[in-house]
PDB file of N, CA and C in Angstrom:
ATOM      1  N   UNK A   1      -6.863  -2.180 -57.862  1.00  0.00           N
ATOM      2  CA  UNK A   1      -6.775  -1.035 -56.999  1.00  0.00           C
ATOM      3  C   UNK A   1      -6.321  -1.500 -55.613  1.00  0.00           C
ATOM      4  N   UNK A   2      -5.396  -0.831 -55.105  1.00  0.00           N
ATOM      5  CA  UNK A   2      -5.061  -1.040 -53.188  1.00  0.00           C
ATOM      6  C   UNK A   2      -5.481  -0.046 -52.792  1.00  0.00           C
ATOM      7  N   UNK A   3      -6.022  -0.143 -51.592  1.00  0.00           N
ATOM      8  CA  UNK A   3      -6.763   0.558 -50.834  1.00  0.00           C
ATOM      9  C   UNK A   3      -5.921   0.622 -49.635  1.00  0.00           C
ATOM     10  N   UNK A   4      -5.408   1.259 -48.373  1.00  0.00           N
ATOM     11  CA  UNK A   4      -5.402   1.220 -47.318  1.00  0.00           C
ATOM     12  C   UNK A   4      -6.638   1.406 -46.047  1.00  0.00           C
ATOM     13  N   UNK A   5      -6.060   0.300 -44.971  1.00  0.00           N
ATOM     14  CA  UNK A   5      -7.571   0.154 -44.536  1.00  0.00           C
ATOM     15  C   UNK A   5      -7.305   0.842 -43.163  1.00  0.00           C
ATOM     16  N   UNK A   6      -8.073   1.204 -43.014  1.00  0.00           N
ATOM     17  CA  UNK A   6      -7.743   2.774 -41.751  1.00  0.00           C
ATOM     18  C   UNK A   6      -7.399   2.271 -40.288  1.00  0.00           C
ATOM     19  N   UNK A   7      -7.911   0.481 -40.262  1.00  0.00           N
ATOM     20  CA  UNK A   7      -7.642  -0.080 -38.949  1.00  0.00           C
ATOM     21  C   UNK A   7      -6.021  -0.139 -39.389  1.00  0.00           C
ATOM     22  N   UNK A   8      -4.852   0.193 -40.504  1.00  0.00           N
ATOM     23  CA  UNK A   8      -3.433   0.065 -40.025  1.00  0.00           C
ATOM     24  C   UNK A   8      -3.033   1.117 -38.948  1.00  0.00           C
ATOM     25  N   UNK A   9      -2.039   0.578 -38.259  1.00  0.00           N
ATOM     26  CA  UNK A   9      -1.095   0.909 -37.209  1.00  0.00           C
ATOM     27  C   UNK A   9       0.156   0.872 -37.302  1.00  0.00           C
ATOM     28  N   UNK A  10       1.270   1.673 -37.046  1.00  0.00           N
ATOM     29  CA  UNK A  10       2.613   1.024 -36.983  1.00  0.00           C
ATOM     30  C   UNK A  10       2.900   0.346 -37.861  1.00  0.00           C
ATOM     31  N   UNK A  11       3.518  -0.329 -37.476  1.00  0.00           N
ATOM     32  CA  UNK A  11       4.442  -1.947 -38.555  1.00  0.00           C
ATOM     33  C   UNK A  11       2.847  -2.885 -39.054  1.00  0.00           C
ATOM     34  N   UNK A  12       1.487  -3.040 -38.480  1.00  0.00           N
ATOM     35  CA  UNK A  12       0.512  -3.298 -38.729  1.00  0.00           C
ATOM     36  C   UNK A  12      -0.230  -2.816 -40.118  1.00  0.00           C
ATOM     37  N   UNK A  13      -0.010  -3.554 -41.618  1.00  0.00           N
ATOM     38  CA  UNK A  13      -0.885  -2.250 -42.210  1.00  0.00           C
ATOM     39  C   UNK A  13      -1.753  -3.133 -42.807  1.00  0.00           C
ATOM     40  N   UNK A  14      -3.064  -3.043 -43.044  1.00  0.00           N
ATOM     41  CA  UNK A  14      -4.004  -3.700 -43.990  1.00  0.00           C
ATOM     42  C   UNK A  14      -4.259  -2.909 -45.357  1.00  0.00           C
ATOM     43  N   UNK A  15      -4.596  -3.603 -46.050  1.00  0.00           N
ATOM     44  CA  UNK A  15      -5.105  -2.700 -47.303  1.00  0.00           C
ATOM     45  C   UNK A  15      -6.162  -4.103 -48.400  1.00  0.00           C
ATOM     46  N   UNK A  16      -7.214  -3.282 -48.935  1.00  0.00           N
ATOM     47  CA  UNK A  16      -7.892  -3.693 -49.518  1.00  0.00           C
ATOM     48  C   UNK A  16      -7.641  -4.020 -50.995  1.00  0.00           C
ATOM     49  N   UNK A  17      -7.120  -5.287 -51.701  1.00  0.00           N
ATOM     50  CA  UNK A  17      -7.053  -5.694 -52.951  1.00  0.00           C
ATOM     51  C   UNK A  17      -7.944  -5.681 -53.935  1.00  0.00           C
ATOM     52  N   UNK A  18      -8.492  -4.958 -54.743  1.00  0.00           N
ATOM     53  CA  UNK A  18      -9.516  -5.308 -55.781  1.00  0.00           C
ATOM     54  C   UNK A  18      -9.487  -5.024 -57.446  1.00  0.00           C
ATOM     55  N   UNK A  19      -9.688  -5.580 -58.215  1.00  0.00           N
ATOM     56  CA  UNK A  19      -9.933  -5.349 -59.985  1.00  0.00           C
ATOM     57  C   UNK A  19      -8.554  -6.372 -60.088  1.00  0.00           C
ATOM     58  N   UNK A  20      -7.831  -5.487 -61.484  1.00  0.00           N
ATOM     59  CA  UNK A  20      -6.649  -6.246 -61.547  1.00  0.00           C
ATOM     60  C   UNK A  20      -5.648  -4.741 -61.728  1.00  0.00           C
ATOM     61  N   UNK A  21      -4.145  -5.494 -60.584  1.00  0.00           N
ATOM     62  CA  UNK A  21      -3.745  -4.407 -60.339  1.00  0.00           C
ATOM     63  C   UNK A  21      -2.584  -4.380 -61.506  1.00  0.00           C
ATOM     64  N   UNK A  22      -2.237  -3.035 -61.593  1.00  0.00           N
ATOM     65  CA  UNK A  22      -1.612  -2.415 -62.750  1.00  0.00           C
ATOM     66  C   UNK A  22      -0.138  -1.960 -62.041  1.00  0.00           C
ATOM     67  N   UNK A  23       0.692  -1.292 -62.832  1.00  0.00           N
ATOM     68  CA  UNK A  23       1.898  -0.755 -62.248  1.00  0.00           C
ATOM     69  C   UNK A  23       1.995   0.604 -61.530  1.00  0.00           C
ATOM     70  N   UNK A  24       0.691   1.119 -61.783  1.00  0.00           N
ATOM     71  CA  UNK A  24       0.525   2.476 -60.886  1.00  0.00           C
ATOM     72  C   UNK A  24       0.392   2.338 -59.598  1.00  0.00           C
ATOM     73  N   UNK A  25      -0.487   0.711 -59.793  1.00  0.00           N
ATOM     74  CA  UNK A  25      -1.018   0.618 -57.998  1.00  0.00           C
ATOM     75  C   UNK A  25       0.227   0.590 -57.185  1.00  0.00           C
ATOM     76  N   UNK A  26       1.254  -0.099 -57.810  1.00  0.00           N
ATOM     77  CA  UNK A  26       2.454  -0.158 -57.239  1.00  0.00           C
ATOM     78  C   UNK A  26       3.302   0.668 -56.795  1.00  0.00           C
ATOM     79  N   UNK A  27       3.093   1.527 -57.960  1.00  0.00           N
ATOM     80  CA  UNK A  27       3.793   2.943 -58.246  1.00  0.00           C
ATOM     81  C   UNK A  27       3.653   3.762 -56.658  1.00  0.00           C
ATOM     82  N   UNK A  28       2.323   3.621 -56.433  1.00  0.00           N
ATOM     83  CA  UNK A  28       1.807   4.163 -54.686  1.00  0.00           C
ATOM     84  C   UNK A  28       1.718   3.232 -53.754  1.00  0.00           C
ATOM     85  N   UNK A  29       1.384   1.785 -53.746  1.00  0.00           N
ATOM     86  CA  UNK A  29       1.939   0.971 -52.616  1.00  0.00           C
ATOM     87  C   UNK A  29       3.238   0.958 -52.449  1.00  0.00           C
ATOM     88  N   UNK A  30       4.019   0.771 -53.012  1.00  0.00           N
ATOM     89  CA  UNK A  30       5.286   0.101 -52.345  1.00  0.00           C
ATOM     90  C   UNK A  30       6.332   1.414 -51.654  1.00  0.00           C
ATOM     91  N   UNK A  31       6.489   2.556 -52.394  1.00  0.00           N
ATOM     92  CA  UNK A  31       6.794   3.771 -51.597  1.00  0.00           C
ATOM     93  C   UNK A  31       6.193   3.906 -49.679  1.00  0.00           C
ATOM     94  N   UNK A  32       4.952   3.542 -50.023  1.00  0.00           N
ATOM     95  CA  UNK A  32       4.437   3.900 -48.144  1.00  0.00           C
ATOM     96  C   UNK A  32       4.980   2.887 -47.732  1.00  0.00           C
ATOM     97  N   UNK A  33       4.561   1.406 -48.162  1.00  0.00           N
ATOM     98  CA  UNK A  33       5.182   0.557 -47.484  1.00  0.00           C
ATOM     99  C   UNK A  33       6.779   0.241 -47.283  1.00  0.00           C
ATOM    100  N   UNK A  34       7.578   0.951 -48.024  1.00  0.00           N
ATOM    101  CA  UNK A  34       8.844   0.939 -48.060  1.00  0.00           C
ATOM    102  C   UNK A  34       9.031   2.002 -46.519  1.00  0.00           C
ATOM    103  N   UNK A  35       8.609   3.404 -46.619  1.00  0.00           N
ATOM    104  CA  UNK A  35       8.396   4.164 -45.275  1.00  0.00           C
ATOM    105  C   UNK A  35       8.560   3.630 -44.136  1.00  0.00           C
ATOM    106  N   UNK A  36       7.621   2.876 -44.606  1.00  0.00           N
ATOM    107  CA  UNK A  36       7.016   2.259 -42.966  1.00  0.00           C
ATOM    108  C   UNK A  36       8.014   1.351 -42.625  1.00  0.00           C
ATOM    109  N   UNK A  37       8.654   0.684 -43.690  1.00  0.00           N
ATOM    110  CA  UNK A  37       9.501  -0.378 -43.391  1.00  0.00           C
ATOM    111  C   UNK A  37      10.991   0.951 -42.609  1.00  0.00           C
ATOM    112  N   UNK A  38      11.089   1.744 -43.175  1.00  0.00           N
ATOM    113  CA  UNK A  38      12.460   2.501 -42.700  1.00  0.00           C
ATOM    114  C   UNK A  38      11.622   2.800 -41.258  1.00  0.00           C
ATOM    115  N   UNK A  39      10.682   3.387 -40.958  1.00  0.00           N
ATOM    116  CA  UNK A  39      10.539   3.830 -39.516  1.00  0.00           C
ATOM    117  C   UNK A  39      10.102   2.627 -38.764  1.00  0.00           C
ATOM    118  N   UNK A  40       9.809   1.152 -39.207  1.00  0.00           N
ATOM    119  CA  UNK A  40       9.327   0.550 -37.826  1.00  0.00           C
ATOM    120  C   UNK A  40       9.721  -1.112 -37.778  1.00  0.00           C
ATOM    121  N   UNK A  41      10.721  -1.097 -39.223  1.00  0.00           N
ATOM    122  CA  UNK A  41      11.127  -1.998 -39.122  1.00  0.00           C
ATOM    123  C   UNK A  41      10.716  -3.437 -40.250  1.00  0.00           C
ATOM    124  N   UNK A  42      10.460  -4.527 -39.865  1.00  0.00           N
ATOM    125  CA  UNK A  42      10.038  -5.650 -40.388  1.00  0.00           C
ATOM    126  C   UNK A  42       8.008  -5.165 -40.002  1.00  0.00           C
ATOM    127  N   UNK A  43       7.509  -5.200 -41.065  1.00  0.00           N
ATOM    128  CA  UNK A  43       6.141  -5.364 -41.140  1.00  0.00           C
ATOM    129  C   UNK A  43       5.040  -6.435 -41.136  1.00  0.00           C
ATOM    130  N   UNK A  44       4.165  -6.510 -40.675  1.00  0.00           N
ATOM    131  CA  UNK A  44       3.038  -7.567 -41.023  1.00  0.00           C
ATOM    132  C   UNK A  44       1.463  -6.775 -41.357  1.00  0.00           C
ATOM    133  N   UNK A  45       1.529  -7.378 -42.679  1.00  0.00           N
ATOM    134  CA  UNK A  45       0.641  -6.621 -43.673  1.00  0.00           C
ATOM    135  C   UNK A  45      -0.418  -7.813 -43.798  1.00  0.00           C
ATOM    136  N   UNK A  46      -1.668  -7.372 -43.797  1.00  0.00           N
ATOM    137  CA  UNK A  46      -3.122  -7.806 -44.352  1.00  0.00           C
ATOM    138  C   UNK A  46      -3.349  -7.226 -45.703  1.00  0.00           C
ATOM    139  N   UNK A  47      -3.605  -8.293 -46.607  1.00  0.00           N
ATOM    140  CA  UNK A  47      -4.459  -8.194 -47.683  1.00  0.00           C
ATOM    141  C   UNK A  47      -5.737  -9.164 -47.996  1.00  0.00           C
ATOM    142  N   UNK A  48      -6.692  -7.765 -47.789  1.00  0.00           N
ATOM    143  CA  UNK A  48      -8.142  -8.281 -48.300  1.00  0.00           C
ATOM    144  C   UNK A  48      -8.218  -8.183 -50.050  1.00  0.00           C
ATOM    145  N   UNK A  49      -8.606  -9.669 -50.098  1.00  0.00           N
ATOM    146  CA  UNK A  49      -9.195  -9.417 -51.668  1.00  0.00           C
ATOM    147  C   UNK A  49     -10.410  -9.683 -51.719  1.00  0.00           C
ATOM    148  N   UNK A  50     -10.915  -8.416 -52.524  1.00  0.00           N
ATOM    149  CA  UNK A  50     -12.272  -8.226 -53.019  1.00  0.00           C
ATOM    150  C   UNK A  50     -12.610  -8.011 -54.625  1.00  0.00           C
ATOM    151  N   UNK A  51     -12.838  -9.019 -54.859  1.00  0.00           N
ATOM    152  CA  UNK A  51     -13.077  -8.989 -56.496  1.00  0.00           C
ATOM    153  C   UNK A  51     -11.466  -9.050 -56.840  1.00  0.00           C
ATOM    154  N   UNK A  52     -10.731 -10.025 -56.297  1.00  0.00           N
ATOM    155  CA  UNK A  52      -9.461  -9.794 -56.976  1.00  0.00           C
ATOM    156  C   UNK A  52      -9.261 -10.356 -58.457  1.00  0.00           C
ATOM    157  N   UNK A  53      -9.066  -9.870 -59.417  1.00  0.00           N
ATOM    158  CA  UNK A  53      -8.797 -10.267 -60.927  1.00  0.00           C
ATOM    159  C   UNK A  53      -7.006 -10.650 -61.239  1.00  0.00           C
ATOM    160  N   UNK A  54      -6.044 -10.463 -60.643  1.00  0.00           N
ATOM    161  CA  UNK A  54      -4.992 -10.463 -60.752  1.00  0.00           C
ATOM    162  C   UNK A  54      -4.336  -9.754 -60.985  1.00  0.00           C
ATOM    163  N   UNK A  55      -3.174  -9.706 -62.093  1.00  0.00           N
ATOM    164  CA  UNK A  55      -2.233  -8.627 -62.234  1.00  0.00           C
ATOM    165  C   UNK A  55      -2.114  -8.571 -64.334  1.00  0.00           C
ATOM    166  N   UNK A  56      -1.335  -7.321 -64.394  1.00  0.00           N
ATOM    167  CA  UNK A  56      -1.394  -7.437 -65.857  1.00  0.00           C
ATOM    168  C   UNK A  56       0.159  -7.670 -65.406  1.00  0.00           C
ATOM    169  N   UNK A  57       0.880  -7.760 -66.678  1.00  0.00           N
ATOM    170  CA  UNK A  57       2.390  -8.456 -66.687  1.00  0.00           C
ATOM    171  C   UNK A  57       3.291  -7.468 -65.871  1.00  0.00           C
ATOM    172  N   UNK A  58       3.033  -6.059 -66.129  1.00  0.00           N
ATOM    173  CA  UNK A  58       4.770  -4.898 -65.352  1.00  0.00           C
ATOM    174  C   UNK A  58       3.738  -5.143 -63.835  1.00  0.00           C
ATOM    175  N   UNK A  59       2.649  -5.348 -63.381  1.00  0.00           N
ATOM    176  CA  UNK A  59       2.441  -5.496 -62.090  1.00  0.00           C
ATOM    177  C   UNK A  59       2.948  -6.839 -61.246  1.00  0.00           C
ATOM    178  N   UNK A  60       2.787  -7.881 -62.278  1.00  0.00           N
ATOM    179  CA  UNK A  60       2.962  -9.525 -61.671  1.00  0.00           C
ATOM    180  C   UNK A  60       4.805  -9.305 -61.495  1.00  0.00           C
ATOM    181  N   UNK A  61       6.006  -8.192 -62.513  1.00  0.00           N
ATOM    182  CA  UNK A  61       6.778  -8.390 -62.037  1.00  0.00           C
ATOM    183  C   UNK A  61       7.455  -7.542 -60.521  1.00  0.00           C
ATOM    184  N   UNK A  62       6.318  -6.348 -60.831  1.00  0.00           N
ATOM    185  CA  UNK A  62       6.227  -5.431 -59.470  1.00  0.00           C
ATOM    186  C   UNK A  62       6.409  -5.888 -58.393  1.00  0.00           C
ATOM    187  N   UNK A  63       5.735  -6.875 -58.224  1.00  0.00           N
ATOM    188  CA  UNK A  63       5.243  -7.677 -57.210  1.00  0.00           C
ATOM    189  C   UNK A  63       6.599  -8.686 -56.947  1.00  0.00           C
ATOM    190  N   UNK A  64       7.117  -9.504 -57.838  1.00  0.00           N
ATOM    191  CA  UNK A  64       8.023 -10.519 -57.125  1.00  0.00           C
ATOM    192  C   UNK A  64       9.144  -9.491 -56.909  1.00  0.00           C
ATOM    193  N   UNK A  65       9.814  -8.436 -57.714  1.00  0.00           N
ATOM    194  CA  UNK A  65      10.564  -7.753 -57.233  1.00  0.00           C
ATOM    195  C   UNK A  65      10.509  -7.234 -55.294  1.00  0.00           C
ATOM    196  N   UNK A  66       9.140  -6.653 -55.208  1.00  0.00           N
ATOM    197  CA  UNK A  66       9.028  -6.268 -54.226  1.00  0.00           C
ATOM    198  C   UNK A  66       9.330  -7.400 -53.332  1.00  0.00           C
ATOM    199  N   UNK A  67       8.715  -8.541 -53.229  1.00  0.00           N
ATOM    200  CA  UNK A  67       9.119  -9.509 -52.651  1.00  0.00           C
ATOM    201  C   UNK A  67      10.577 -10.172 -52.509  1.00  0.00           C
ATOM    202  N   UNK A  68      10.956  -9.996 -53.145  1.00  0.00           N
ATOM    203  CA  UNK A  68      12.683 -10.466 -53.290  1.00  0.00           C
ATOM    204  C   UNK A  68      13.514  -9.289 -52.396  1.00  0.00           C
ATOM    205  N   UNK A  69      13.467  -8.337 -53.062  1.00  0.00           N
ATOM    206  CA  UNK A  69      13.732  -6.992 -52.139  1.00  0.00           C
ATOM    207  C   UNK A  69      13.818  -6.697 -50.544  1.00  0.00           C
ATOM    208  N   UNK A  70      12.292  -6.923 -50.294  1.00  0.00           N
ATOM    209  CA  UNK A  70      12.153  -6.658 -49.117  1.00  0.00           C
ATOM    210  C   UNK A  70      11.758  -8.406 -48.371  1.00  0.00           C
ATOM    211  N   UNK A  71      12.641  -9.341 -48.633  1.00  0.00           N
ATOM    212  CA  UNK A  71      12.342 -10.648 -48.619  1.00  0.00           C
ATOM    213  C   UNK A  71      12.006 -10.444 -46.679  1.00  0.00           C
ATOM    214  N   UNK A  72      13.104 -10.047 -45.872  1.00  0.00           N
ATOM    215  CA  UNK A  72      13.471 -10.418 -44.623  1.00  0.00           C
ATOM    216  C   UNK A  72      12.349  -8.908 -43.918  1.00  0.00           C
ATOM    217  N   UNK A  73      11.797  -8.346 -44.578  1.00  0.00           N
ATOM    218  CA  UNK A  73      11.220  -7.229 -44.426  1.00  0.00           C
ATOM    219  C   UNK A  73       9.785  -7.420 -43.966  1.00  0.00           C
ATOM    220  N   UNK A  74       9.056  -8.661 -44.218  1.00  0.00           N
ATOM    221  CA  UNK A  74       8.064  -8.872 -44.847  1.00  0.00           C
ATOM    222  C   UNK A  74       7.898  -9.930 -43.111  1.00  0.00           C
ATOM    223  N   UNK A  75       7.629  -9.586 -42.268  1.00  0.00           N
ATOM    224  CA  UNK A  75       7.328 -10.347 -40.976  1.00  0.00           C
ATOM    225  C   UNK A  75       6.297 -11.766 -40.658  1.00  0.00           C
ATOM    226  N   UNK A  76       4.865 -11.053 -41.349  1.00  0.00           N
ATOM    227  CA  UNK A  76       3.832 -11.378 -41.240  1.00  0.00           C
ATOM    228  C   UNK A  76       2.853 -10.951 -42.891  1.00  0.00           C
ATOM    229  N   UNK A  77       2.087 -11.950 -43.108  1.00  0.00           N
ATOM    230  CA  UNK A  77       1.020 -11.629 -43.972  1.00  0.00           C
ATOM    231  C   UNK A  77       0.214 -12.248 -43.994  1.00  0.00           C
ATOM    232  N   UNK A  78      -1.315 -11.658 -44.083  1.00  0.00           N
ATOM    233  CA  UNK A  78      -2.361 -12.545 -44.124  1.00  0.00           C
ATOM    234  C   UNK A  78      -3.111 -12.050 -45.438  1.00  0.00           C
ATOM    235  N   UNK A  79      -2.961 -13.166 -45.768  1.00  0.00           N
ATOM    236  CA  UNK A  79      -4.251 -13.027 -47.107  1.00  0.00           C
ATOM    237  C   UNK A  79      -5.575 -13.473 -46.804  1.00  0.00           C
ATOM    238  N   UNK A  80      -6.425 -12.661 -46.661  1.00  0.00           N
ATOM    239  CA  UNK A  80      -7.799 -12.871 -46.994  1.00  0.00           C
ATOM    240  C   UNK A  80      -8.700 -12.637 -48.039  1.00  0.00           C
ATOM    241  N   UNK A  81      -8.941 -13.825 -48.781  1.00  0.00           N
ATOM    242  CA  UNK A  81      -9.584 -13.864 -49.889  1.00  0.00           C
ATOM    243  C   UNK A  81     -11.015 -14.669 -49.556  1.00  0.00           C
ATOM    244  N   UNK A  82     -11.849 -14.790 -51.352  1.00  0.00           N
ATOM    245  CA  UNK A  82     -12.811 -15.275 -51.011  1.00  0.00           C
ATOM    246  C   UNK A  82     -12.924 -16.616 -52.433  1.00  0.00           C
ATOM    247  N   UNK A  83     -11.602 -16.900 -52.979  1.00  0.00           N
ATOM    248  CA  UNK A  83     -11.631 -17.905 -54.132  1.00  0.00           C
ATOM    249  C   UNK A  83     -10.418 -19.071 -53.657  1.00  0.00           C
ATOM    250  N   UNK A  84     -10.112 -20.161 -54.617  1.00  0.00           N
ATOM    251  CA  UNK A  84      -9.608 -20.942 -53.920  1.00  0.00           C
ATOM    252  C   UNK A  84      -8.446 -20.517 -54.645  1.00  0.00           C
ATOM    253  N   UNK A  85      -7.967 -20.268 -55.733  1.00  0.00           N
ATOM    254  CA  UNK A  85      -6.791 -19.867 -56.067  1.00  0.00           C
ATOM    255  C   UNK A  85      -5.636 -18.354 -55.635  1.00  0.00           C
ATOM    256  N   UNK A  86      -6.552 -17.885 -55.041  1.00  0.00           N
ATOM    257  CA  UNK A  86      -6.262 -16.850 -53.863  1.00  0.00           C
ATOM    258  C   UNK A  86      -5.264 -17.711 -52.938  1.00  0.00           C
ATOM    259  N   UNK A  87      -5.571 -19.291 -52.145  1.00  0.00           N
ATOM    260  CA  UNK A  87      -5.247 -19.718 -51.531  1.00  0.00           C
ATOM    261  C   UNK A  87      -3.718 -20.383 -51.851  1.00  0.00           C
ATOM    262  N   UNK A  88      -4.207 -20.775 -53.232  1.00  0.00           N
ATOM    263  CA  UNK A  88      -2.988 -21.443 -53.695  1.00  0.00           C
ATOM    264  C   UNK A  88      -1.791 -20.769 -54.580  1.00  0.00           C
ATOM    265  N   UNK A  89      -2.316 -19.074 -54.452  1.00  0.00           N
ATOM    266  CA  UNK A  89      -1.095 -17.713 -54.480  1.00  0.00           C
ATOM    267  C   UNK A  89      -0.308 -17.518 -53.136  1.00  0.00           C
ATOM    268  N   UNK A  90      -0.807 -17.837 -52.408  1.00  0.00           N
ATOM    269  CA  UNK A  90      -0.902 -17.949 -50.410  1.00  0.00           C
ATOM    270  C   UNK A  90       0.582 -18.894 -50.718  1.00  0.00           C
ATOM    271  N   UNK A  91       0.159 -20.137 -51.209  1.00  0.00           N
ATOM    272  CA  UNK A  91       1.448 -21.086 -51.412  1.00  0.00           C
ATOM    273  C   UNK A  91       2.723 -20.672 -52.002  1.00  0.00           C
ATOM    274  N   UNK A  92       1.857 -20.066 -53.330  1.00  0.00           N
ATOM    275  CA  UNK A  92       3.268 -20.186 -54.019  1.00  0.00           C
ATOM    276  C   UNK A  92       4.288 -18.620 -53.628  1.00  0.00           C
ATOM    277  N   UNK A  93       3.402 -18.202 -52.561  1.00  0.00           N
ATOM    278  CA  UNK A  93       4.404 -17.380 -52.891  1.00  0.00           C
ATOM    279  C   UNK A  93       5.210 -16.981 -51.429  1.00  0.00           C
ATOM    280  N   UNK A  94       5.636 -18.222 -50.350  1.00  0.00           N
ATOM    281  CA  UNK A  94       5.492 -18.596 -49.154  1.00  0.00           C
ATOM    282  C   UNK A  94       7.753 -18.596 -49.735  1.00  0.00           C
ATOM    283  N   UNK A  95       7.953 -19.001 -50.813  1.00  0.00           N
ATOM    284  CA  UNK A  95       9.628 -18.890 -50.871  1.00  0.00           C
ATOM    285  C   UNK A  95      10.062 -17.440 -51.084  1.00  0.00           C
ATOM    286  N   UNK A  96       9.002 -16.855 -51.394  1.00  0.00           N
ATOM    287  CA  UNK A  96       9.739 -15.286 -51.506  1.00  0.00           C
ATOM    288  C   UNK A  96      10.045 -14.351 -50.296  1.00  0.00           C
ATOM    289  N   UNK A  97       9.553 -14.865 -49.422  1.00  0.00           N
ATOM    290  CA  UNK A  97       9.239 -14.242 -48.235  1.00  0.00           C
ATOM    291  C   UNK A  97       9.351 -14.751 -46.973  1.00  0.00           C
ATOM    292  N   UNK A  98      10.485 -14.462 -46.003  1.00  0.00           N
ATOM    293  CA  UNK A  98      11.317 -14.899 -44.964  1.00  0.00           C
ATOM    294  C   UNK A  98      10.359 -15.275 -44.068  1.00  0.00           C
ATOM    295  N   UNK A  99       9.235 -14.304 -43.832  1.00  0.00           N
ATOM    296  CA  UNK A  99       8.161 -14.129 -43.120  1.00  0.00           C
ATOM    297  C   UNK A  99       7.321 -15.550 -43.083  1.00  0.00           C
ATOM    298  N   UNK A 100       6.501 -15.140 -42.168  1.00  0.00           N
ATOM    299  CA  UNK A 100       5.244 -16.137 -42.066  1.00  0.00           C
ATOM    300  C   UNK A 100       4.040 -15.533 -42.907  1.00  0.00           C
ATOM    301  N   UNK A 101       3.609 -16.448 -43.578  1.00  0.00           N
ATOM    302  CA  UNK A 101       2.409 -16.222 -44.602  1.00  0.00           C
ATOM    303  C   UNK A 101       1.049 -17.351 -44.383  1.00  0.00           C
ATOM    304  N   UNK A 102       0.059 -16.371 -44.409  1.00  0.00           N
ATOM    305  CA  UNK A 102      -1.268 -17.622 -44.078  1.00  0.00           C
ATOM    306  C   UNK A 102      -2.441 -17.122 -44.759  1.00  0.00           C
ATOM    307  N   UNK A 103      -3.054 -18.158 -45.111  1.00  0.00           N
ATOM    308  CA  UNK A 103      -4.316 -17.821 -46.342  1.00  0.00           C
ATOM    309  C   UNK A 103      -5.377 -17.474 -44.683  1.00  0.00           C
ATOM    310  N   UNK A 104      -6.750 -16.566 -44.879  1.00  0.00           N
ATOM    311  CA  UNK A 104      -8.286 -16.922 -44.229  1.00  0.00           C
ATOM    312  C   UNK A 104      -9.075 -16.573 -45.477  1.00  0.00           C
ATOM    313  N   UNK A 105     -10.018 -17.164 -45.039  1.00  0.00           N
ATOM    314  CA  UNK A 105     -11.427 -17.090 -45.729  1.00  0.00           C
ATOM    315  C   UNK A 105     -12.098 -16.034 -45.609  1.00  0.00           C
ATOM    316  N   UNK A 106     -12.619 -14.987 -46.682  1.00  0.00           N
ATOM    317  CA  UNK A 106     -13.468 -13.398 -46.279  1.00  0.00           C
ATOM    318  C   UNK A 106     -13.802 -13.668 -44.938  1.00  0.00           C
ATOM    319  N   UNK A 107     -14.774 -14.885 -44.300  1.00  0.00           N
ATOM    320  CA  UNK A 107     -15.177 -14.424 -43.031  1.00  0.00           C
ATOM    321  C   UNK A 107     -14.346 -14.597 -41.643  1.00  0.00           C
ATOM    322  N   UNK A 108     -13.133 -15.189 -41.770  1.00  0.00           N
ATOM    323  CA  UNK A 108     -12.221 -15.031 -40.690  1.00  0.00           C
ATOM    324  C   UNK A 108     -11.344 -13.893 -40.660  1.00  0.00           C
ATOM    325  N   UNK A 109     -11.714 -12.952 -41.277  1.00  0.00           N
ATOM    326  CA  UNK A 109     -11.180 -11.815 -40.929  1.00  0.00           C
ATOM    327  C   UNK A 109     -10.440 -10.953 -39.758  1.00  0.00           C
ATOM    328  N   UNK A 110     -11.075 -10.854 -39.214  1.00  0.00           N
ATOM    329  CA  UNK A 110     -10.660 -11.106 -37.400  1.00  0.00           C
ATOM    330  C   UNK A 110     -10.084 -12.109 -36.532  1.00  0.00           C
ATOM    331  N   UNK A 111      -9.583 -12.724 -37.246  1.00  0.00           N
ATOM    332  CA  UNK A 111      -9.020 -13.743 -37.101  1.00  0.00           C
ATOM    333  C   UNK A 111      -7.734 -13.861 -37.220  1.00  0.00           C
ATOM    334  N   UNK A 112      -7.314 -12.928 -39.004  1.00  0.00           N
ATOM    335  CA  UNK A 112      -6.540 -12.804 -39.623  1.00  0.00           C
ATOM    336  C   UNK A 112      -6.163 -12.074 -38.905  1.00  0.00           C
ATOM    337  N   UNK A 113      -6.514 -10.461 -38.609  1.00  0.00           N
ATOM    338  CA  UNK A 113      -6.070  -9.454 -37.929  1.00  0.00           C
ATOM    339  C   UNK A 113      -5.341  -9.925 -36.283  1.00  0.00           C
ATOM    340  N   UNK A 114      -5.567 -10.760 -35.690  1.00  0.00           N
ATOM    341  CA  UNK A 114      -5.807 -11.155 -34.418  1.00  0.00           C
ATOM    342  C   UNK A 114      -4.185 -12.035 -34.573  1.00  0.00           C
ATOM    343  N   UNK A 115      -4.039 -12.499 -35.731  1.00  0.00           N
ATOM    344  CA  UNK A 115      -2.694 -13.795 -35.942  1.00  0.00           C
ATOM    345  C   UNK A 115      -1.817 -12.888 -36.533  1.00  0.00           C
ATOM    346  N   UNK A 116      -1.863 -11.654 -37.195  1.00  0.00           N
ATOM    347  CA  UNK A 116      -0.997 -10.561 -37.250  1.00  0.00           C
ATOM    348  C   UNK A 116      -0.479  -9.711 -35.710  1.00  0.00           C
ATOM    349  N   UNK A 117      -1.198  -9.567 -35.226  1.00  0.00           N
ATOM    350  CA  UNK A 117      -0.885  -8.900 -33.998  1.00  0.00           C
ATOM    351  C   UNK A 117      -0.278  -9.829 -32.768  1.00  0.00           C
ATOM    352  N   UNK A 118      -0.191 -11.323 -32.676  1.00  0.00           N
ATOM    353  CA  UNK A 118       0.380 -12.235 -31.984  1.00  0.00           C
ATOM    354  C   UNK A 118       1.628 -12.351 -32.558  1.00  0.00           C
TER     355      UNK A 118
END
């Protein structure tokens, strides 16, 4: 499931990661975030994962599409998770995306938010 998290702003958007996401979730993320990309430009997006389980297969390709797509689109991202392979998705997925990408830990949260907005 994605959640949007009500602290987004502008080109700023967070949203909450959790279960394992499917092609619907997509079906409704990537439309807003495509929006947002036409009215404000290159974005820097927060994702919290909470209970993240991964993806089933039409989501895992959802996903690199979106990334390839909107490669130069993609400004900023912070992943905040709370497992270590969370971290090492952080890595691998640092060539798809023109942008700057950085793993925090659930409790640097504010932290995360704080290195998005610099």
């Amino acid at each position: 499931m994605i959640e949007k998290l009500d602290r987004s702003t502008g080109k700023m958007i967070g949203y909450i990661i959790s279960g394992k996401l499917h092609d619907e979730d997509y079906k409704k993320f990537v439309p807003e975030i495509e929006t947002i990309i036409e009215k404000e430009g290159p974005v820097r997006i927060l994702l919290e994962m909470r209970d993240f389980r991964g993806w089933d297969l039409h989501a895992a390709w959802d996903d690199l599409r979106f990334d390839i797509k909107h490669y130069s689109d993609l400004e900023r991202i912070a992943i905040v998770g709370e497992n270590k392979w969370e971290k090492w998705m952080t890595k691998l997925s640092k060539p798809f995306i023109k942008g700057k990408v950085r793993y925090f830990d659930s409790i640097e949260i504010e932290e995360a938010w704080k290195w998005l907005e610099s």
